[in-house]
PDB file of N, CA and C in Angstrom:
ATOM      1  N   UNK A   1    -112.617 -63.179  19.272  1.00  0.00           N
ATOM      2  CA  UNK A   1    -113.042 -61.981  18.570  1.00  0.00           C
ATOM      3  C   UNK A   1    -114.569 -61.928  18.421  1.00  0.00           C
ATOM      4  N   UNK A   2    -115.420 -62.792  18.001  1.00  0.00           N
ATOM      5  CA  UNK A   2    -116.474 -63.240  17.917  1.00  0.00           C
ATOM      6  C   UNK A   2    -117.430 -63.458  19.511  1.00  0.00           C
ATOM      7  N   UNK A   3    -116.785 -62.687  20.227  1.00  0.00           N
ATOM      8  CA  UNK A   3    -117.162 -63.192  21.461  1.00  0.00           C
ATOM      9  C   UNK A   3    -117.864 -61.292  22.557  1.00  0.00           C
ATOM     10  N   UNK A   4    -116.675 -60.390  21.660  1.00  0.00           N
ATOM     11  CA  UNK A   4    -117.320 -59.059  22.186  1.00  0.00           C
ATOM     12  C   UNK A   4    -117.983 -58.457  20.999  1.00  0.00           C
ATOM     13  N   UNK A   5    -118.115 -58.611  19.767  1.00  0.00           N
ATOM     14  CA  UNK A   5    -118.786 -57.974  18.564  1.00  0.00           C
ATOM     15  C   UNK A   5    -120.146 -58.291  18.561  1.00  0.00           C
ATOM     16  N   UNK A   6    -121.046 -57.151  17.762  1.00  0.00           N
ATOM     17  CA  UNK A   6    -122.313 -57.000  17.775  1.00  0.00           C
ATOM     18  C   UNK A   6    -122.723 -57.771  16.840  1.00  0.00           C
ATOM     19  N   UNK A   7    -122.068 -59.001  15.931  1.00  0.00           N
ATOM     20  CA  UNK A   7    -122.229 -59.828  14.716  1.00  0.00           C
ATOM     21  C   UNK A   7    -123.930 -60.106  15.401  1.00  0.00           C
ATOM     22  N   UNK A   8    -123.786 -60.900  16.244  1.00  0.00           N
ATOM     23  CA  UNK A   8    -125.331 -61.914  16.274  1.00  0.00           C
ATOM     24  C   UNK A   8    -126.266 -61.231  16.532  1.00  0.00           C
ATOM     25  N   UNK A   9    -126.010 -59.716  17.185  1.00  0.00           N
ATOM     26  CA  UNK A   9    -127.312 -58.898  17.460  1.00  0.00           C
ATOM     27  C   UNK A   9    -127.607 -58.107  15.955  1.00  0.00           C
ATOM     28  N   UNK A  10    -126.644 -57.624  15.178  1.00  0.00           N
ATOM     29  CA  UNK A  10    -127.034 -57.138  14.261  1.00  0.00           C
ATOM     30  C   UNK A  10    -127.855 -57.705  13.053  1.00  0.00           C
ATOM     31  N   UNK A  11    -127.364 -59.119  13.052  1.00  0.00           N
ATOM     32  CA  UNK A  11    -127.825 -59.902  12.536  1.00  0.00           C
ATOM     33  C   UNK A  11    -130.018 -60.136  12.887  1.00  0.00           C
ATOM     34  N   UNK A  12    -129.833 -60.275  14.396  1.00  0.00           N
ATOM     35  CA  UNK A  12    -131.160 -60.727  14.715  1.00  0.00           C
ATOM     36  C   UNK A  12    -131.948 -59.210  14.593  1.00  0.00           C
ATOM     37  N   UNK A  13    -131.356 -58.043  14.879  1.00  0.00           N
ATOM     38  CA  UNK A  13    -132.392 -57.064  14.635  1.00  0.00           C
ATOM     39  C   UNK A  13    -132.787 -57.071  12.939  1.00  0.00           C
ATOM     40  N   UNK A  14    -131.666 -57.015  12.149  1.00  0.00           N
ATOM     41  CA  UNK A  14    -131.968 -57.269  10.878  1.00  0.00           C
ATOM     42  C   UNK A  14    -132.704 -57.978  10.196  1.00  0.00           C
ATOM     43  N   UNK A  15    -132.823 -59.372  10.897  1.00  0.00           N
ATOM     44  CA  UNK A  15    -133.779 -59.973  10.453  1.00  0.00           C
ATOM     45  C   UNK A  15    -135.272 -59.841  11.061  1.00  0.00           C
ATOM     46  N   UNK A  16    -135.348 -59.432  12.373  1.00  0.00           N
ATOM     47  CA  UNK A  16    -136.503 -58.853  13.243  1.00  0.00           C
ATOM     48  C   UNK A  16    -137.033 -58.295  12.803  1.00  0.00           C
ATOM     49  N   UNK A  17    -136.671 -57.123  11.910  1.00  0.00           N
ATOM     50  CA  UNK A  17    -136.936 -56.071  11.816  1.00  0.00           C
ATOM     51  C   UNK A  17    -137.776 -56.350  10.041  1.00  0.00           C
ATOM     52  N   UNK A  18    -136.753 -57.274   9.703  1.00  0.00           N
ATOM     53  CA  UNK A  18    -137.682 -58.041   8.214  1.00  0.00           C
ATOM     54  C   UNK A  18    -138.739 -58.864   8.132  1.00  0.00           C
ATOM     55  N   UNK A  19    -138.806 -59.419   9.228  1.00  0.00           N
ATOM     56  CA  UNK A  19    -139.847 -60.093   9.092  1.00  0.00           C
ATOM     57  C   UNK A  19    -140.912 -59.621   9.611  1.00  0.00           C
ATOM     58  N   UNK A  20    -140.770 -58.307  10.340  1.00  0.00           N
ATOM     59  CA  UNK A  20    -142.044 -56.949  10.893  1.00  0.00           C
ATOM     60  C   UNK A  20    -142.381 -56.616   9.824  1.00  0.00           C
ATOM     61  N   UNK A  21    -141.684 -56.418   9.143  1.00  0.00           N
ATOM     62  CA  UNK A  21    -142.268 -55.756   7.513  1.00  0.00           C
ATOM     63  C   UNK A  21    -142.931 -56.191   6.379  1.00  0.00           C
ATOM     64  N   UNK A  22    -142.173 -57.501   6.478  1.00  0.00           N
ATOM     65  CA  UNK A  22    -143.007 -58.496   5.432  1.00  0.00           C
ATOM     66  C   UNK A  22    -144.379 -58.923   6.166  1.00  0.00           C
ATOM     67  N   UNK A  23    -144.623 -59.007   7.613  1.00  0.00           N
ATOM     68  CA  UNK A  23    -145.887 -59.515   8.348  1.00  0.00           C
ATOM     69  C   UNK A  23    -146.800 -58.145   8.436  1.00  0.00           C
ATOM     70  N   UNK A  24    -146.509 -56.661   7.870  1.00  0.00           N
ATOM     71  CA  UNK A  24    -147.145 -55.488   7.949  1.00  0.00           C
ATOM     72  C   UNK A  24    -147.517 -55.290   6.713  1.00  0.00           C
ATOM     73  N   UNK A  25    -146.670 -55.734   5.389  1.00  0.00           N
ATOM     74  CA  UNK A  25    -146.857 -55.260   4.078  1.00  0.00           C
ATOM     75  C   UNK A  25    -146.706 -55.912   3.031  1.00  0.00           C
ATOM     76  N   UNK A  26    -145.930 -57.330   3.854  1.00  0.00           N
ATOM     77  CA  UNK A  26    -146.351 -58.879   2.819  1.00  0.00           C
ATOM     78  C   UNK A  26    -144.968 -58.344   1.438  1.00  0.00           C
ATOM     79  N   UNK A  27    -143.872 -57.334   1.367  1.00  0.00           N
ATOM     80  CA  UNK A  27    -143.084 -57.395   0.040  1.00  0.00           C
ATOM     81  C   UNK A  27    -142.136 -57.421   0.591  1.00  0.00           C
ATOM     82  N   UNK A  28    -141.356 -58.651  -0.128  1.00  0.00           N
ATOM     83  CA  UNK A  28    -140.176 -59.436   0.294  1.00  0.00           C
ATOM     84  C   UNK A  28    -139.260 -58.811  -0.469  1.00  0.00           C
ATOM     85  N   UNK A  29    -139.250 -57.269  -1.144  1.00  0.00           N
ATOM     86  CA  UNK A  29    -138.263 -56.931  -1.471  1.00  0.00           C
ATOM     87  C   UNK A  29    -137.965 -55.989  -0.650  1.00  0.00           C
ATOM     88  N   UNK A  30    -138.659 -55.197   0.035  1.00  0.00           N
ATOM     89  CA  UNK A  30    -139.466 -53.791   0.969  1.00  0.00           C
ATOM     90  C   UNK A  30    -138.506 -54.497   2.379  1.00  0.00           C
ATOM     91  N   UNK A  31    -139.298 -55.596   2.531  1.00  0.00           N
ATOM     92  CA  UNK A  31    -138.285 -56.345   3.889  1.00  0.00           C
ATOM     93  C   UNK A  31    -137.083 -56.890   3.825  1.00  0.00           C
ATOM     94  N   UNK A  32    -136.541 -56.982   2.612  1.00  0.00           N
ATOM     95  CA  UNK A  32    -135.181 -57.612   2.915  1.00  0.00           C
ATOM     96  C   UNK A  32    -134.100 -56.238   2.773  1.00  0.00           C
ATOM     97  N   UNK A  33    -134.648 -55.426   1.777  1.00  0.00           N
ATOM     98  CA  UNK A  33    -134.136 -54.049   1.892  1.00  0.00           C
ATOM     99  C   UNK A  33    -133.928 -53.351   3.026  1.00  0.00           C
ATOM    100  N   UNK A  34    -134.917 -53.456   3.917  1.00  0.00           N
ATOM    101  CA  UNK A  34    -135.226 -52.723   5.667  1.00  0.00           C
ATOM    102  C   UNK A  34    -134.146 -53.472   6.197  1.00  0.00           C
ATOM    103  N   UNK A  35    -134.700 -54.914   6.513  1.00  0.00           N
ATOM    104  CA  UNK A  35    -133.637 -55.484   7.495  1.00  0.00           C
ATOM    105  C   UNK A  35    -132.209 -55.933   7.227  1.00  0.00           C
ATOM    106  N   UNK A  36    -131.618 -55.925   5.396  1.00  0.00           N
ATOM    107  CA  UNK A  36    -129.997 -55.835   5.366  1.00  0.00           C
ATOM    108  C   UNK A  36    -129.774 -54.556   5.757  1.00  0.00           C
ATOM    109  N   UNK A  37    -130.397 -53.376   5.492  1.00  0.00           N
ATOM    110  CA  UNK A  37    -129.685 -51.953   5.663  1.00  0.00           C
ATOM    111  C   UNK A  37    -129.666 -51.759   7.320  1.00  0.00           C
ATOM    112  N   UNK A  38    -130.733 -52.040   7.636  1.00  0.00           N
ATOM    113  CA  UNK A  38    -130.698 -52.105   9.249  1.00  0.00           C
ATOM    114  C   UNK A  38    -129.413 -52.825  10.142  1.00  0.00           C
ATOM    115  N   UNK A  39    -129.238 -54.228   9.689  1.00  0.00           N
ATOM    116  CA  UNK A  39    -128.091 -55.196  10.306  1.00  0.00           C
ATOM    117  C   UNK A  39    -126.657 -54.329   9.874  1.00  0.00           C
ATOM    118  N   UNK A  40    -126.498 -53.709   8.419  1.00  0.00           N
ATOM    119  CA  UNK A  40    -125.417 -53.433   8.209  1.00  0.00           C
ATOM    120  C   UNK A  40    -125.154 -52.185   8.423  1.00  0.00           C
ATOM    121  N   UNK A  41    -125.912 -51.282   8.812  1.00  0.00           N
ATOM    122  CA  UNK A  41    -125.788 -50.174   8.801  1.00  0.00           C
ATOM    123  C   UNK A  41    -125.560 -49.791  11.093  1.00  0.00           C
ATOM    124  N   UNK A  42    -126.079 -51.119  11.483  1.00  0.00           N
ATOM    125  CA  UNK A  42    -125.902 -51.264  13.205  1.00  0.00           C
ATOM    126  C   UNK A  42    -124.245 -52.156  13.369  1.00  0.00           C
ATOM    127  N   UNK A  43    -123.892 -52.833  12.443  1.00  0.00           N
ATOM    128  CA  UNK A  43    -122.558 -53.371  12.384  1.00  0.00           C
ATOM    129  C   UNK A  43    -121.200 -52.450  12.299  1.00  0.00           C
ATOM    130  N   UNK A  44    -121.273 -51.436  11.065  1.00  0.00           N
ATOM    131  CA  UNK A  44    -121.015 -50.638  10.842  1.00  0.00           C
ATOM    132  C   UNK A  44    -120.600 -49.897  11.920  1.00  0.00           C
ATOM    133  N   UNK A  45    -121.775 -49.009  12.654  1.00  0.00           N
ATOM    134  CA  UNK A  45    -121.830 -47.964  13.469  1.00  0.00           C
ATOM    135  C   UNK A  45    -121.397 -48.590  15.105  1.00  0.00           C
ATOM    136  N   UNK A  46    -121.532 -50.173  15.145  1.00  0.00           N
ATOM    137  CA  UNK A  46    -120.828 -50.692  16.073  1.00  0.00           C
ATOM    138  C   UNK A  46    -119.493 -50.562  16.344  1.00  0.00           C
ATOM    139  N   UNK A  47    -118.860 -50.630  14.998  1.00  0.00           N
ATOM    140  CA  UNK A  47    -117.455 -51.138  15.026  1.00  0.00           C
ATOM    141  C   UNK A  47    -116.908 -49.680  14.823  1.00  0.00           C
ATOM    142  N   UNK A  48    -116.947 -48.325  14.240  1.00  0.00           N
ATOM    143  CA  UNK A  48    -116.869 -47.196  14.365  1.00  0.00           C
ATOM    144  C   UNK A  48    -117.247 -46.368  15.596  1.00  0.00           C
ATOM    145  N   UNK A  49    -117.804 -47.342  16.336  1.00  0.00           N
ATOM    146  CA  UNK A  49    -118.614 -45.727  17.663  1.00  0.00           C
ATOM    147  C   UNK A  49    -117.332 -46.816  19.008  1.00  0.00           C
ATOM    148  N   UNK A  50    -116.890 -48.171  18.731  1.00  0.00           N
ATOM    149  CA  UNK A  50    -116.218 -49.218  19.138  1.00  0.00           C
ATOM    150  C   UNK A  50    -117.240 -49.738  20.249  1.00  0.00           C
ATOM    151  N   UNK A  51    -118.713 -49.861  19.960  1.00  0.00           N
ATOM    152  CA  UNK A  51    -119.678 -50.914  21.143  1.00  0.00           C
ATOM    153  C   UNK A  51    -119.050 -52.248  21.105  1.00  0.00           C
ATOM    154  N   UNK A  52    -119.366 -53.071  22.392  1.00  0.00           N
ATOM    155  CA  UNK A  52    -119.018 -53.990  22.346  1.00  0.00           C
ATOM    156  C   UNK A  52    -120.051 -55.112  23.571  1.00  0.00           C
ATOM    157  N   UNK A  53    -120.602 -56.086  23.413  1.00  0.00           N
ATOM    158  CA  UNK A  53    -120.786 -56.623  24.085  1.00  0.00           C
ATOM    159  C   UNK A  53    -120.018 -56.804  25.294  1.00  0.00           C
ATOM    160  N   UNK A  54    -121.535 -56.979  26.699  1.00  0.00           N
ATOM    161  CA  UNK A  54    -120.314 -56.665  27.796  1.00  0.00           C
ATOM    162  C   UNK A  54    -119.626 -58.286  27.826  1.00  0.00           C
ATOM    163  N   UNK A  55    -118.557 -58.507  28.681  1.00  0.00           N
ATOM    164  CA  UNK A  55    -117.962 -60.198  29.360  1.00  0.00           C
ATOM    165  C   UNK A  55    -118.445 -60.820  30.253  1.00  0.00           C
ATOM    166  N   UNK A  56    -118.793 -62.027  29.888  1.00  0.00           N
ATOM    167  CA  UNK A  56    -119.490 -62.404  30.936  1.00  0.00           C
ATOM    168  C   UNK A  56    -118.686 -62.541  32.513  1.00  0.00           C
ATOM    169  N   UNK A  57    -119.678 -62.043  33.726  1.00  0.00           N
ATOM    170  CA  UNK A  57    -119.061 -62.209  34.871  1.00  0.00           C
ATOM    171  C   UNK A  57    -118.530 -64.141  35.423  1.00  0.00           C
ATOM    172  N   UNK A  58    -117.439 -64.469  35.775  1.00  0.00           N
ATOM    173  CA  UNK A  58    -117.346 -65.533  36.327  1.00  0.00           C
ATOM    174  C   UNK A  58    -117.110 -65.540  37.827  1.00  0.00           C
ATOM    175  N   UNK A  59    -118.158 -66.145  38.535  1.00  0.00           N
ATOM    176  CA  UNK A  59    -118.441 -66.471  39.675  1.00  0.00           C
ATOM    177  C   UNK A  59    -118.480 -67.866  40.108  1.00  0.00           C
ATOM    178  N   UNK A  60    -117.629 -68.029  41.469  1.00  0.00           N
ATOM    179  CA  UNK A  60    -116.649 -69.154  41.324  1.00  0.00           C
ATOM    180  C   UNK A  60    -116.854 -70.555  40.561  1.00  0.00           C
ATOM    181  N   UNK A  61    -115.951 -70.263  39.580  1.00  0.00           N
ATOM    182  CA  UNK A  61    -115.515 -71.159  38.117  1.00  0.00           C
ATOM    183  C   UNK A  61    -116.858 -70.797  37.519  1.00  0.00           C
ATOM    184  N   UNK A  62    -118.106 -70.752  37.474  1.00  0.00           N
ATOM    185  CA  UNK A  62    -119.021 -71.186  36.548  1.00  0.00           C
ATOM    186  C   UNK A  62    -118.984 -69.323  36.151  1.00  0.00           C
ATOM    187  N   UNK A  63    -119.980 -69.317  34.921  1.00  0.00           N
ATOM    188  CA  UNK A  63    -120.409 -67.917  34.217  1.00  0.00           C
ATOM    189  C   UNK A  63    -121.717 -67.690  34.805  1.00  0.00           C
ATOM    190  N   UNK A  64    -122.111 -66.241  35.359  1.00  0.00           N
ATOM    191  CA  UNK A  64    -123.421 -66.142  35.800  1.00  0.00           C
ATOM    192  C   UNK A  64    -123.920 -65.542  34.880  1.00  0.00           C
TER     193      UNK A  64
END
């Protein structure tokens, strides 16, 4: 399950996106506000619009 969901990307823009803010405006309330609403609000709209990470191709036996 954990393998086609947007968990780890939503996660890293969320935090990407917090630590742009705190390195632009230095308030760690300003950035943690941006980047939870950001992660949860791309999780969300993942699992409702149904995105999914693509599978990886396997080419003989190994993953390319």
């Amino acid at each position: 399950m954990l393998t086609r969901e947007l968990y780890a990307v939503s996660a890293i823009l969320g935090a990407g996106s917090a630590v742009a803010v705190l390195a632009l405006w230095g308030d760690t309330t300003t950035a943690s506000l941006i980047g939870g609403t950001l992660a949860i609000t791309l999780r969300l709209a993942s699992r409702k619009l149904g995105w999914h990470l693509p599978k990886p191709r396997i080419i003989g036996g190994q993953t390319a």
